[in-house]
Protein backbone atom coordinates (compact mmCIF):
# COMPACT_ATOMS: atom_id res chain seq x y z
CA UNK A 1 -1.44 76.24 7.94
CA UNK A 2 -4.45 76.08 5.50
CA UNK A 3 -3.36 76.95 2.28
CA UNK A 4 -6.23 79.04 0.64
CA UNK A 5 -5.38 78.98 -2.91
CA UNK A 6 -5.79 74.78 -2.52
CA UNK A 7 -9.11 75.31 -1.07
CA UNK A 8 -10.35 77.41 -3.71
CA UNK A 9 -8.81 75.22 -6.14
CA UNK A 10 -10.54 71.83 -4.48
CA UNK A 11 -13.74 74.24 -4.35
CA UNK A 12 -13.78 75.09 -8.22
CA UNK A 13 -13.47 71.16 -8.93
CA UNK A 14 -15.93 70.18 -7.12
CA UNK A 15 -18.17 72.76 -8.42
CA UNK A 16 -17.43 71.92 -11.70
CA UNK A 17 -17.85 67.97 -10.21
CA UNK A 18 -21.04 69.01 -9.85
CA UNK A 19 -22.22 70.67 -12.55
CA UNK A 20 -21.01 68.04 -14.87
CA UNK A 21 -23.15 65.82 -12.55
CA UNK A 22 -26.24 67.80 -13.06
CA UNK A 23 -25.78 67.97 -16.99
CA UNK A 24 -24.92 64.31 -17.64
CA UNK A 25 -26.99 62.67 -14.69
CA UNK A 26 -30.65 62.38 -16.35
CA UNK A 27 -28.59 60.95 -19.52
CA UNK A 28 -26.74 58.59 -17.24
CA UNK A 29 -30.12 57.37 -15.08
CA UNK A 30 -32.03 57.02 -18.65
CA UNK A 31 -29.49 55.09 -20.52
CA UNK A 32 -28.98 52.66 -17.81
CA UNK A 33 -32.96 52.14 -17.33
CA UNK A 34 -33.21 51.90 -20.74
CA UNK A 35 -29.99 48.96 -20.81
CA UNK A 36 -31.80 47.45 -18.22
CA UNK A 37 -34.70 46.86 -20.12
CA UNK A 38 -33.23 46.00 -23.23
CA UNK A 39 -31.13 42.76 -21.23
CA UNK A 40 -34.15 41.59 -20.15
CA UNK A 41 -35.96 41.42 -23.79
CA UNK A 42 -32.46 40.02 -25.09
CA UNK A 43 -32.65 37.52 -22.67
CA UNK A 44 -36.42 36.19 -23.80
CA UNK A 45 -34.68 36.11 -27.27
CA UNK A 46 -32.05 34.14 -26.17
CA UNK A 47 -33.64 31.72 -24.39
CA UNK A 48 -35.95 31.32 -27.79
CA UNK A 49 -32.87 30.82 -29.50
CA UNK A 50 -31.62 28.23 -27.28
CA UNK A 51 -35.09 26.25 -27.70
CA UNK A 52 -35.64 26.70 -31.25
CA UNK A 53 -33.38 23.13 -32.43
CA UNK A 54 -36.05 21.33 -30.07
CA UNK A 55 -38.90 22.76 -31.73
CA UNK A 56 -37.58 22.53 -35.19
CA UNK A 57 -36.76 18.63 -34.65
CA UNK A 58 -40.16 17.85 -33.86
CA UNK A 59 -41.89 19.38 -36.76
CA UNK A 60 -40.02 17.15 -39.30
């Protein structure tokens, strides 16, 4: 037998599943766009980083 009260139960959390979703999914989506962007700019400075003994050596 189905047990009703567990299915309304189950229902309720995934409503509330859901509605969490809705509130913190733009947040979620932006901040990981946003993350992505910012690795590849720290990368560039890395990799400036990385060269910057070369470059100093030659000017002295």
């Amino acid at each position: 037998m189905i047990n009703i009260r567990k299915v309304e139960k189950e229902g309720a959390e995934v409503e509330q599943f859901i509605t969490l979703l809705s509130e913190l999914g733009f947040p979620v989506v932006v901040t990981l766009y946003l993350l992505h962007r910012m690795e590849a700019k720290l990368d560039v400075v890395i990799q400036s980083i990385q060269s910057l003994p070369e470059r100093l050596q030659g000017k002295w």
